[in-house]
C-alpha atoms as a PDB file:
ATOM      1  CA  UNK A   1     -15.617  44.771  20.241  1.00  0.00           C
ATOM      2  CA  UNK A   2     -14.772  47.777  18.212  1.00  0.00           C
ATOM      3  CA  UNK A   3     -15.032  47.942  14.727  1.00  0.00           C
ATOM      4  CA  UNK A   4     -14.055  50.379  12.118  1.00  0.00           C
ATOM      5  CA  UNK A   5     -16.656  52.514  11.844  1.00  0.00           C
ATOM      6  CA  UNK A   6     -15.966  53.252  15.816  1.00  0.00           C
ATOM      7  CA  UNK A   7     -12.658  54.564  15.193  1.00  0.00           C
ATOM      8  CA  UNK A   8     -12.245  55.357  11.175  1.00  0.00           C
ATOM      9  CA  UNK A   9     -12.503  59.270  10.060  1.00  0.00           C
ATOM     10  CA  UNK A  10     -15.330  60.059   8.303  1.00  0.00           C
ATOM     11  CA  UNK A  11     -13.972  63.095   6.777  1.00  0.00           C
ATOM     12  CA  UNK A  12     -11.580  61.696   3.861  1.00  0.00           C
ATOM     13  CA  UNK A  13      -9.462  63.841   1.482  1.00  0.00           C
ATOM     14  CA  UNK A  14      -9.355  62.218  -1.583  1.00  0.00           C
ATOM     15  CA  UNK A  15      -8.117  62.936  -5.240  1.00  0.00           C
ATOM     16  CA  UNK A  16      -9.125  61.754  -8.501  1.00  0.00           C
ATOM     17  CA  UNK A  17      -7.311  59.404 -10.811  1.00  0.00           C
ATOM     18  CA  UNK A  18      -6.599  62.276 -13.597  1.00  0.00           C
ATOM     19  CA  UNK A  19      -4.847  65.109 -11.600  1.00  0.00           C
ATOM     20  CA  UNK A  20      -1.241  65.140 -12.131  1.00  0.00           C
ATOM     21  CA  UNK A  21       0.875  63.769  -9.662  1.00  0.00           C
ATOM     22  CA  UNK A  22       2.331  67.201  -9.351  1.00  0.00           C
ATOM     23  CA  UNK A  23      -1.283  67.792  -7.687  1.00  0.00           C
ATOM     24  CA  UNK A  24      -0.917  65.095  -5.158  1.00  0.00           C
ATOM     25  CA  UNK A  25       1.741  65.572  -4.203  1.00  0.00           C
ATOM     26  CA  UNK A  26       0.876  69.245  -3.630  1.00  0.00           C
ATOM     27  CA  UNK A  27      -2.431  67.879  -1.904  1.00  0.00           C
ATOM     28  CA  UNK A  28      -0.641  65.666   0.977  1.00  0.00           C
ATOM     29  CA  UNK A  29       2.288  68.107   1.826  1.00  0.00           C
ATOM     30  CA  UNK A  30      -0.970  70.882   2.594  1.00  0.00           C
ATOM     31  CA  UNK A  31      -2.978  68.510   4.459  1.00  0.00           C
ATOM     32  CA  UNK A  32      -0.253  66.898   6.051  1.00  0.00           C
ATOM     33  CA  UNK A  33      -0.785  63.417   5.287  1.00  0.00           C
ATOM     34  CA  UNK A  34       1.053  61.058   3.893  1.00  0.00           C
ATOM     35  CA  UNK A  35      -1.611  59.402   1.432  1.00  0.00           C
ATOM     36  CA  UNK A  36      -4.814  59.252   0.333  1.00  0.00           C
ATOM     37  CA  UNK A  37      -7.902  56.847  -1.743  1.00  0.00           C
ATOM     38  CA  UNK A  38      -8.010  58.102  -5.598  1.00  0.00           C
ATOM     39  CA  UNK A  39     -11.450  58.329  -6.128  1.00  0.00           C
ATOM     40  CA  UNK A  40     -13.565  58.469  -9.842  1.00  0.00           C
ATOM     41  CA  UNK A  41     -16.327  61.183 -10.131  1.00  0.00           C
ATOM     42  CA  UNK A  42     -18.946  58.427  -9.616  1.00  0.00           C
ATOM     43  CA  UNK A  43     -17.537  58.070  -5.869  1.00  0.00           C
ATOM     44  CA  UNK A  44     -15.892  54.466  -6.560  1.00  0.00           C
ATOM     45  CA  UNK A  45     -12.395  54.449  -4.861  1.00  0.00           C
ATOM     46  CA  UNK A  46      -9.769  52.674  -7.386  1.00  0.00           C
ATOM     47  CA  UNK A  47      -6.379  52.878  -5.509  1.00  0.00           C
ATOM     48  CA  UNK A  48      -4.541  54.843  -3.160  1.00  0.00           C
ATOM     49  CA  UNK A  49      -1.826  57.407  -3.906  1.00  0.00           C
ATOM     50  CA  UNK A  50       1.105  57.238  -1.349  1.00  0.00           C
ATOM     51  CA  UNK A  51       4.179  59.577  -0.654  1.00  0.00           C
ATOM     52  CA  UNK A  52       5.885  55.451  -1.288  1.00  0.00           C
ATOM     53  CA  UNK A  53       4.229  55.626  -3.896  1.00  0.00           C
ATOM     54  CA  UNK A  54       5.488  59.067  -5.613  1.00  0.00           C
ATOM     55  CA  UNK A  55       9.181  57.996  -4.109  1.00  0.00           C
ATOM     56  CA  UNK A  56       8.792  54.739  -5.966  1.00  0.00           C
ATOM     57  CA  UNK A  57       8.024  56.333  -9.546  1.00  0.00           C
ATOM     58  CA  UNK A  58      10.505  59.817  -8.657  1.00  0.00           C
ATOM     59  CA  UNK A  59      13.329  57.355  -8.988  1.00  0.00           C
ATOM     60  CA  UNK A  60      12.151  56.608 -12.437  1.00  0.00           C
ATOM     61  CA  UNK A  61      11.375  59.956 -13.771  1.00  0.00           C
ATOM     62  CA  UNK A  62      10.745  63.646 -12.708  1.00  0.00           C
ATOM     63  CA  UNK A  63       8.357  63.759 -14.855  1.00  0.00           C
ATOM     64  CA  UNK A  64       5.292  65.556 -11.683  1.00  0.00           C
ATOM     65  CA  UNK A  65       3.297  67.348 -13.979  1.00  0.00           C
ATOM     66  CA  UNK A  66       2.823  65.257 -17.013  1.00  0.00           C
ATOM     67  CA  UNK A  67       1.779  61.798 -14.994  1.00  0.00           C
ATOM     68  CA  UNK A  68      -1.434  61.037 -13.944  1.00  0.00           C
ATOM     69  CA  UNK A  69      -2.183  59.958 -10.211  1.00  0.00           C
ATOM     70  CA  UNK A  70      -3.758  56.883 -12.003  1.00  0.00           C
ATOM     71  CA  UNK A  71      -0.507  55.450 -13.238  1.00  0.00           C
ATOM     72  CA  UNK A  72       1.185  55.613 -10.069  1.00  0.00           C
ATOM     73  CA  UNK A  73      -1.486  54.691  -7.321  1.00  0.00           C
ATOM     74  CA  UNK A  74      -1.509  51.331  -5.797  1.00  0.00           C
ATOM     75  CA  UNK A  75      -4.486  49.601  -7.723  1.00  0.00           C
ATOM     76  CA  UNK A  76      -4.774  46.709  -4.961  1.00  0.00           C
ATOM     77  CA  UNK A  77      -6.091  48.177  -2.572  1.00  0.00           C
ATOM     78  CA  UNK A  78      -6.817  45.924   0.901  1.00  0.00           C
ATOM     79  CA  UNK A  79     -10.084  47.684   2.790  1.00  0.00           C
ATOM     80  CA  UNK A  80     -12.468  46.738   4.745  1.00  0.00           C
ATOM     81  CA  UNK A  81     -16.434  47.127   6.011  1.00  0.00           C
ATOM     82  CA  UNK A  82     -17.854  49.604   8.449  1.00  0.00           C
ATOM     83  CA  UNK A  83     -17.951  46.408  10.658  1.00  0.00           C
ATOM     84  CA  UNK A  84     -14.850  44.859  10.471  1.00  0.00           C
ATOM     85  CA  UNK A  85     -13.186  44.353  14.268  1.00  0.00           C
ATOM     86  CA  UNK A  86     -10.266  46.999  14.719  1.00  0.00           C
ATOM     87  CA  UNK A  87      -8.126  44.790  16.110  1.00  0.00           C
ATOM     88  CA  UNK A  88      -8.532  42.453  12.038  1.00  0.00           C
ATOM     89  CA  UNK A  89      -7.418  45.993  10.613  1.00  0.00           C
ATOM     90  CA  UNK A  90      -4.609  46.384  13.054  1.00  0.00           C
ATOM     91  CA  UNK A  91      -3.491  43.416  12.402  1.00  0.00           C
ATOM     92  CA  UNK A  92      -3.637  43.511   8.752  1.00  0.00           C
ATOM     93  CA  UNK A  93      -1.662  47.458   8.924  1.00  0.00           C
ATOM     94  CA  UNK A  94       1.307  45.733  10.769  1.00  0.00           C
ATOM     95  CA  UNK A  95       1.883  42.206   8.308  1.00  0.00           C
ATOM     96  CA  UNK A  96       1.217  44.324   5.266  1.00  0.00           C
ATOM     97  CA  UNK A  97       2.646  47.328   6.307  1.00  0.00           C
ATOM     98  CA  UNK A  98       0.803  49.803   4.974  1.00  0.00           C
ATOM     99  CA  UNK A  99      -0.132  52.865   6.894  1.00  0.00           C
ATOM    100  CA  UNK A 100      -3.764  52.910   6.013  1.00  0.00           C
ATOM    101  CA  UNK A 101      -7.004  51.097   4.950  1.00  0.00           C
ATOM    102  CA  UNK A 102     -10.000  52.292   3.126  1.00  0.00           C
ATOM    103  CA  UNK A 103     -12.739  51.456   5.213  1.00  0.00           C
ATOM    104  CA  UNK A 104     -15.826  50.895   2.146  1.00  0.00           C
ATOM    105  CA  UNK A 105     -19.537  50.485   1.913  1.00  0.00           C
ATOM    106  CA  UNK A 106     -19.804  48.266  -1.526  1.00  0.00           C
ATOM    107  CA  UNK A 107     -17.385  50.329  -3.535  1.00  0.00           C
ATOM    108  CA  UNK A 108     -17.767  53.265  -1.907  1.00  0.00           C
ATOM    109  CA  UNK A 109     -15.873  54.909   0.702  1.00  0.00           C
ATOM    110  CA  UNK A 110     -17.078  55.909   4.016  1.00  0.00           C
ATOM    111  CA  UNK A 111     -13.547  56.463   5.742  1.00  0.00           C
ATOM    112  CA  UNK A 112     -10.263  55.417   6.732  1.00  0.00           C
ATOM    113  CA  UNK A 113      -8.176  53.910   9.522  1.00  0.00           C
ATOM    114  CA  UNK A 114      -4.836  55.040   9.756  1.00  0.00           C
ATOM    115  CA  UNK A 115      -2.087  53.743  12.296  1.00  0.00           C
ATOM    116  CA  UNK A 116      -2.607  56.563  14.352  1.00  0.00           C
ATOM    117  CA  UNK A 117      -6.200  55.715  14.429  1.00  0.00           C
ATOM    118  CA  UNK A 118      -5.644  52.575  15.909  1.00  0.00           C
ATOM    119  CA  UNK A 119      -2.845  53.653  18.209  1.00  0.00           C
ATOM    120  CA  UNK A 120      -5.429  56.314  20.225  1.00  0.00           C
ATOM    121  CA  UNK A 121      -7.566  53.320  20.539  1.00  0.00           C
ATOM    122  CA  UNK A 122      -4.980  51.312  21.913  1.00  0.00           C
ATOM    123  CA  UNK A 123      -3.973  53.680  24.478  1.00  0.00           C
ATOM    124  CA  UNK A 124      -7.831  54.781  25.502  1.00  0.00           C
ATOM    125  CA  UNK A 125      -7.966  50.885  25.993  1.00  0.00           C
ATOM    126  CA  UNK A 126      -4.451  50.736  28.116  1.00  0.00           C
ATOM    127  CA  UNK A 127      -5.855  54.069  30.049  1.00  0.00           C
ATOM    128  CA  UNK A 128      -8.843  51.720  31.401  1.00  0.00           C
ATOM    129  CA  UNK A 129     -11.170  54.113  28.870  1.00  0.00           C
ATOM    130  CA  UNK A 130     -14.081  53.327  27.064  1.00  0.00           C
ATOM    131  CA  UNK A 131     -13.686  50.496  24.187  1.00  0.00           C
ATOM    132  CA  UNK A 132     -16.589  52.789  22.667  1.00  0.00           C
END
């Protein structure tokens, strides 16, 4: 059975709860992604910032460079061990919908399963691949 630390990426880009939101956003549209775990300098993760997220609080206030990425993240955050099964994450993307989920050794994170993580899998698998 594969579990997340089979499939998540290790490499994470991350921000931290006190950069302006004008620096997120900033952050995803240059990486390309469409969120990412907020992280405090101690390496706890405390929420996720989303590009729902940003839309959310934009139709509040335009207000990017005086708001903090901590008072706009998602706080409640669902993640999950290194050895949860992929197809409990999978699951728990598509009735939540949510595009991603911290994967998180105590408080710390170690990486993150996106959709398209678990889509490649699901093809390998349909292919007649490798479950590893």
């Amino acid at each position: 059975m594969l579990q997340a630390k089979d499939v998540m990426t290790k490499y994470v880009i991350t921000i931290h709860p006190d950069a302006s939101l004008d620096e997120a956003i900033h952050r995803l549209i240059e990486k390309e992604i469409s969120g990412m775990p907020v992280i405090e300098e101690n390496g706890k993760m405390v929420g996720i910032i989303s590009e729902k997220d940003i839309l959310d609080f934009f139709a509040f206030s335009r207000d990017l460079h005086n708001i903090k990425v901590k008072d706009v993240m998602t706080k409640n955050v669902i993640s999950f061990s290194p050895e949860t099964a992929v197809e409990k994450i999978a699951l728990s993307i598509g009735l939540n919908k949510f595009r991603r989920a911290p994967i998180l050794d105590g408080d710390r994170l170690v990486g993150i399963v996106s959709r398209r993580d678990i889509i490649r899998v699901a093809l390998r698998i349909s292919e007649g691949g490798s479950k590893r």
